[in-house]
Protein backbone atom coordinates (compact mmCIF):
# COMPACT_ATOMS: atom_id res chain seq x y z
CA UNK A 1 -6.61 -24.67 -9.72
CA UNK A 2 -7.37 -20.63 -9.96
CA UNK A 3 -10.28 -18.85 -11.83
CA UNK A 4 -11.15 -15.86 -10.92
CA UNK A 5 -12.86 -12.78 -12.83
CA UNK A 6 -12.48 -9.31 -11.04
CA UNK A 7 -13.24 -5.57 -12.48
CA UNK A 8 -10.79 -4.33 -13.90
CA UNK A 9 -10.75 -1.01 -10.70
CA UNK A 10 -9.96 -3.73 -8.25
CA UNK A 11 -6.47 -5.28 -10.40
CA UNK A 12 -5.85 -2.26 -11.29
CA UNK A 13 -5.22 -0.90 -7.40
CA UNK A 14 -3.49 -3.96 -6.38
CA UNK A 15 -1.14 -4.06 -9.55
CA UNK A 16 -0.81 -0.01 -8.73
CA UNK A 17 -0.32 -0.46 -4.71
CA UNK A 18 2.16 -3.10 -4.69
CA UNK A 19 3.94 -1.40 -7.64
CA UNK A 20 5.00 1.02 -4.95
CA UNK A 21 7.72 -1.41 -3.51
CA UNK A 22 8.39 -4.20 -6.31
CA UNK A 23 8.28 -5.38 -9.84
CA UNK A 24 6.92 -8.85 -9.01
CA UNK A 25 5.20 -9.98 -6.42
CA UNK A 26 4.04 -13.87 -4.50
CA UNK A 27 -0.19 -13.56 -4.37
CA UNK A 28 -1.54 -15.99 -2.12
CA UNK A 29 -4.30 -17.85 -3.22
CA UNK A 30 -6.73 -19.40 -0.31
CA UNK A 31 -10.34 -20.31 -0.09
CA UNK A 32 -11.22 -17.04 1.56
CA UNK A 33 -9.13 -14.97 -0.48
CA UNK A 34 -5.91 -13.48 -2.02
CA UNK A 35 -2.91 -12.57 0.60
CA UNK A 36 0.21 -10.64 -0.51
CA UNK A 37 3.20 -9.06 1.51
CA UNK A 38 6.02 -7.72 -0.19
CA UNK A 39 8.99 -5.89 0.49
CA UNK A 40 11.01 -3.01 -1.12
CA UNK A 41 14.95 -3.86 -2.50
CA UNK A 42 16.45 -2.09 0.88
CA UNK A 43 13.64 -3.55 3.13
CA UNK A 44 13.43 -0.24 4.38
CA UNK A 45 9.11 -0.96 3.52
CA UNK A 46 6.68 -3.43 3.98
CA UNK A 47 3.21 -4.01 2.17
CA UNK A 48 0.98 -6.83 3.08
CA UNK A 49 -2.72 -7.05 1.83
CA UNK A 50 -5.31 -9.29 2.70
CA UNK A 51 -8.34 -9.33 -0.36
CA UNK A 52 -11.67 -11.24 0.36
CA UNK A 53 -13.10 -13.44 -2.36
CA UNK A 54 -16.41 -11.44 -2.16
CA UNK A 55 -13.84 -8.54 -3.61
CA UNK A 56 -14.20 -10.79 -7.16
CA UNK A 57 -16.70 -11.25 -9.15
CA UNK A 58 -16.21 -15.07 -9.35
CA UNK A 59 -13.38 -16.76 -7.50
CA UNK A 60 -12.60 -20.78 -8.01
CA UNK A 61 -9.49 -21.41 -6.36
CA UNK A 62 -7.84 -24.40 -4.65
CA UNK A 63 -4.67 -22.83 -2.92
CA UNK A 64 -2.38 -22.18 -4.97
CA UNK A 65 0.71 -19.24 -5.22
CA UNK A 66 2.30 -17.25 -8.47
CA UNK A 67 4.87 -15.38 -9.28
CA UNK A 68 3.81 -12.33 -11.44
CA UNK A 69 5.57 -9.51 -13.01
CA UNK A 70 3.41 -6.43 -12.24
CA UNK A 71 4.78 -4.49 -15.20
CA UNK A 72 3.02 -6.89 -17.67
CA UNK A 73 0.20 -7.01 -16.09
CA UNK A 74 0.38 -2.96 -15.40
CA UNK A 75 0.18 -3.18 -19.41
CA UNK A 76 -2.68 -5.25 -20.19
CA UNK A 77 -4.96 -3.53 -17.91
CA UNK A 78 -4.49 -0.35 -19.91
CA UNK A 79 -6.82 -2.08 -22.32
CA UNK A 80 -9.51 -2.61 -20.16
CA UNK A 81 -12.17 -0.02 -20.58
CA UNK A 82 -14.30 1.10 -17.30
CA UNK A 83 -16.95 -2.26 -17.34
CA UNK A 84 -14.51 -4.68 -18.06
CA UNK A 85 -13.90 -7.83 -16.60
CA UNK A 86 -10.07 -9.07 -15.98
CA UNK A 87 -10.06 -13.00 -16.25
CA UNK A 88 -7.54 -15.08 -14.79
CA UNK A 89 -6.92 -18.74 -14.92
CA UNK A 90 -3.75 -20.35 -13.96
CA UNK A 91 -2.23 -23.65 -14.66
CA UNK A 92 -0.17 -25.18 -12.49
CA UNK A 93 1.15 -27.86 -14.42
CA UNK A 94 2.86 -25.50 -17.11
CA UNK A 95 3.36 -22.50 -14.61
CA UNK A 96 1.14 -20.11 -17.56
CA UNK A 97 -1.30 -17.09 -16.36
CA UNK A 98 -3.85 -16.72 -18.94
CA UNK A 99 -5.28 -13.57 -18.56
CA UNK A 100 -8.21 -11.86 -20.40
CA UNK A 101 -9.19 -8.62 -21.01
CA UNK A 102 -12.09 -7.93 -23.18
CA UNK A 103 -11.29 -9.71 -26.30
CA UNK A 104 -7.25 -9.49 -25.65
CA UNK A 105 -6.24 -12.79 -24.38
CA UNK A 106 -2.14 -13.05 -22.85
CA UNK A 107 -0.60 -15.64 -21.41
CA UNK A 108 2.07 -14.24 -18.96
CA UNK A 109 4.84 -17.41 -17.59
CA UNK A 110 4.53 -17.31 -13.95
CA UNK A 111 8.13 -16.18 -11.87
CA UNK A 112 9.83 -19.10 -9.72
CA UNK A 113 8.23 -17.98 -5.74
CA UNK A 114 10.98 -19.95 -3.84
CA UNK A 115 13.45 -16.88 -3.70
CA UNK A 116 11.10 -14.06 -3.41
CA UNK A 117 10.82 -12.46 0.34
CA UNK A 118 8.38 -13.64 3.10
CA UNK A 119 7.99 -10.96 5.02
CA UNK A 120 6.31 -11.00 8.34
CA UNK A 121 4.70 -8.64 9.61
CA UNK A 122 6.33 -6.79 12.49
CA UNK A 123 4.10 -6.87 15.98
CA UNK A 124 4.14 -3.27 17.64
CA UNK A 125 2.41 -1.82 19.87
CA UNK A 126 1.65 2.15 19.48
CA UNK A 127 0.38 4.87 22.18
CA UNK A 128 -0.46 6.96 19.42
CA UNK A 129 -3.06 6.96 16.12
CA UNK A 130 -4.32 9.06 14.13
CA UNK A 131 -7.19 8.82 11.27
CA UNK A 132 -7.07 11.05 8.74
CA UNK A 133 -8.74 12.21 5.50
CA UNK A 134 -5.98 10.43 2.94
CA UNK A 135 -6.23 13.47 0.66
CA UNK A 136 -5.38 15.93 3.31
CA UNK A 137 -2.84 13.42 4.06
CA UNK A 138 -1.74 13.48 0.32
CA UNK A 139 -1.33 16.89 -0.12
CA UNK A 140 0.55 17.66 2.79
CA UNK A 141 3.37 14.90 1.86
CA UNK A 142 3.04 16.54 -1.87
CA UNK A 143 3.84 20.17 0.11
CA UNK A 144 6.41 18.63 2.11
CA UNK A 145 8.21 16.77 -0.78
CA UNK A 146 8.31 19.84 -2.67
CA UNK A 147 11.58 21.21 -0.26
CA UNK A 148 12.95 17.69 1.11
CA UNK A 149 13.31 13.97 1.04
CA UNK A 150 12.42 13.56 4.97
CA UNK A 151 9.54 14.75 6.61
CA UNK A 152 8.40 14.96 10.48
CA UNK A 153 5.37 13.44 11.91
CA UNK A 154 4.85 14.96 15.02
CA UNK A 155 1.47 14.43 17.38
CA UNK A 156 0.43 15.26 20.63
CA UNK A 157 -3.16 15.76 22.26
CA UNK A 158 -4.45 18.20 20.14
CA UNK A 159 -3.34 17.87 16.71
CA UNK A 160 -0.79 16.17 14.41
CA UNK A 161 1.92 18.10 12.06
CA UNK A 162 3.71 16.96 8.88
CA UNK A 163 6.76 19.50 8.39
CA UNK A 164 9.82 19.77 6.84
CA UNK A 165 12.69 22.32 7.28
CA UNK A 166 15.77 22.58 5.46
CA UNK A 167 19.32 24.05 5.73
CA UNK A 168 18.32 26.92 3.98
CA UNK A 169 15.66 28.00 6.48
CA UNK A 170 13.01 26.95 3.72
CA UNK A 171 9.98 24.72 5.01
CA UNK A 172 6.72 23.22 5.19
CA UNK A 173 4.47 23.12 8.15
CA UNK A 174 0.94 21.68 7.93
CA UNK A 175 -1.15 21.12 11.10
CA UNK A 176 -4.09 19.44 11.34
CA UNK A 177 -5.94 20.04 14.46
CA UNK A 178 -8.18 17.62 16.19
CA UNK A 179 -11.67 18.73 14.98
CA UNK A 180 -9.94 18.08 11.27
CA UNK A 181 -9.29 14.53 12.25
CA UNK A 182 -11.95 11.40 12.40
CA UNK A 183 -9.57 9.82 15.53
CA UNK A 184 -7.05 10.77 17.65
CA UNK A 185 -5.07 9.30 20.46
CA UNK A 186 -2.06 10.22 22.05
CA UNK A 187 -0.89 9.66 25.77
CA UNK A 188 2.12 11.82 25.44
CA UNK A 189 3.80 14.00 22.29
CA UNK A 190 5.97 12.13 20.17
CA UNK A 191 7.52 12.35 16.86
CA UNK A 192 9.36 10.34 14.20
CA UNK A 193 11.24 11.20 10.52
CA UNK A 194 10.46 9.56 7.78
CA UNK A 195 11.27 9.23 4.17
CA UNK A 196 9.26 10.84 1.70
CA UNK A 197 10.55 8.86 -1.48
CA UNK A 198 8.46 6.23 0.04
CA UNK A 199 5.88 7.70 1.81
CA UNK A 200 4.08 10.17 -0.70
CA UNK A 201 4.00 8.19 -3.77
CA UNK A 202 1.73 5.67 -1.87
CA UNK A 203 -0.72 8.38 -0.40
CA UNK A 204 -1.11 9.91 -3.75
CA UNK A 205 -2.07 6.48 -5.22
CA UNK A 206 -4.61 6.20 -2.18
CA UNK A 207 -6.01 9.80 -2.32
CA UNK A 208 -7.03 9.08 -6.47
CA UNK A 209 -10.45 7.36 -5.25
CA UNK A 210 -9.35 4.35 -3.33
CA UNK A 211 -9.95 4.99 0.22
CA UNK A 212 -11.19 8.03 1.91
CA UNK A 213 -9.28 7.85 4.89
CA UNK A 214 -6.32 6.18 6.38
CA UNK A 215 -4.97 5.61 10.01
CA UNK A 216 -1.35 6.51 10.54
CA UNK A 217 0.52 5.01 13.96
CA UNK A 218 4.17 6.47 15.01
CA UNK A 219 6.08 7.17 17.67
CA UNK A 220 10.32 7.92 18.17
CA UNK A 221 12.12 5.61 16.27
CA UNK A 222 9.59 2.79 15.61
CA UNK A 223 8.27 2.31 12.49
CA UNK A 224 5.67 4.10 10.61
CA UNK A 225 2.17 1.99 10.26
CA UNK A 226 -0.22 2.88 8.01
CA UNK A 227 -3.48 0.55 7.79
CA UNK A 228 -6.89 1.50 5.58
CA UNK A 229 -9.74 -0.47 4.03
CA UNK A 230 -10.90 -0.45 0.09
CA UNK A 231 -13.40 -2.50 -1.48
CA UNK A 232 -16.27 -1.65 1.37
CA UNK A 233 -13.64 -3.10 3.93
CA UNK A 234 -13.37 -6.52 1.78
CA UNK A 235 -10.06 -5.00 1.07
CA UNK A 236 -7.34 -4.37 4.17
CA UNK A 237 -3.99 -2.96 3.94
CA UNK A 238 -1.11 -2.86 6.26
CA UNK A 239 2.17 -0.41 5.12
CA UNK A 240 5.41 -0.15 7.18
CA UNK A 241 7.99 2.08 7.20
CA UNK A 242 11.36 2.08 9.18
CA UNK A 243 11.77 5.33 10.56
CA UNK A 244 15.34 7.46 9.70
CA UNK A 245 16.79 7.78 12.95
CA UNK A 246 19.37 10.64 13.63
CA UNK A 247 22.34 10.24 15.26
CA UNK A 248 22.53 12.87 18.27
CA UNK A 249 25.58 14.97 17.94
């Protein structure tokens, strides 16, 4: 059994997050909350969320998992207005969402979950983290994506650069020195590539009001983490990236 009833700002980010990566995604129904973790065709990314029922405005659920297209979803919650409620019920028996938005009621047919992905999350250990302002953040992947498809996180003691140089001599270069940043650690300088297709569509969704600041760990060819709270922390997100490693010549 599931019936919930959420503002519309809080389906809209997850539908909008996890559209990212995928089309359709498993959400996790428990008695605490909603879990999802999904990963991109090329499982080059990983996105796992973890949502609090205090996120929702009511929340009746006995655990239970669906399939859902976010596209139609996507599409119904361009009805809502700004103070409107997003109802969902689900019925197991027939596999049928019903979902209601203001006085538009759909029912959207559930996708089969046994072949989707579950992803786990991968346990790392990083010398170095940063916390940053996500719009800073934004902007400089926006800069950076403006002359390539890769670009360089680099950190050391005193500050942490996003850059990108290309054959041409062109480039970006934005530093951010440690003042500018809420946290810093970093034991020794290190630096990873990344790629950008993936990386700065997902900041610009987070710098357009859904979390002031997000934490970014790296280091030589591990994986990118990014983790940041929404929803006054009800709301926590985990986002890995495999790093593009370059062959030495």
């Amino acid at each position: 059994m599931l019936r919930i009833t959420a503002k519309q700002q809080l389906m809209r980010e997850i539908v909008d997050i996890l559209s990212v990566l995928t089309d359709e995604a498993k959400l996790d129904w428990g008695d605490k909350g909603l879990g999802i973790s999904v990963v991109d065709g090329s499982h080059v990314a990983l996105l796992s969320s973890t949502i609090a029922n205090e996120c929702f405005e009511t929340y009746e659920v006995e655990s239970t998992e669906i399939g859902l297209e976010l596209g139609k979803m996507r599409d119904l919650l361009t009805l809502a207005g700004p103070s409107d409620l997003v109802e969902i019920d689900y019925d197991d028996a027939v596999g049928a969402i019903n979902v209601r938005v203001g006085e538009v009621h759909r029912i959207l047919r559930g996708i089969d979950t046994g072949a989707m992905d579950n992803p786990n999350l991968p346990q790392l250990n990083f010398e170095s983290k940063v916390t940053i302002s996500t719009e800073k953040l934004s902007r400089a992947l926006r800069a950076a994506r403006f002359v390539g498809e890769l670009v360089d996180l680099s950190m050391d003691q005193n500050q942490m650069t996003v850059s990108v140089t290309v054959e041409a001599g062109e480039g970006v270069n934005v530093r951010f020195e440690s003042g500018e940043l809420s946290e810093l650690i970093c034991t020794s300088p290190t630096h990873a590539t990344y790629s950008l297709n993936f990386l700065e569509p997902l900041t610009r969704k987070l710098a357009n009001g859904l979390t002031e600041e997000v934490t970014l760990e790296f280091q030589d060819k591990y994986p990118l983490r990014l983790t940041w709270l929404s929803n006054d922390g009800g709301a926590r997100w985990t986002y890995f990236l495999a790093p593009r490693v370059m062959n030495d010549p």
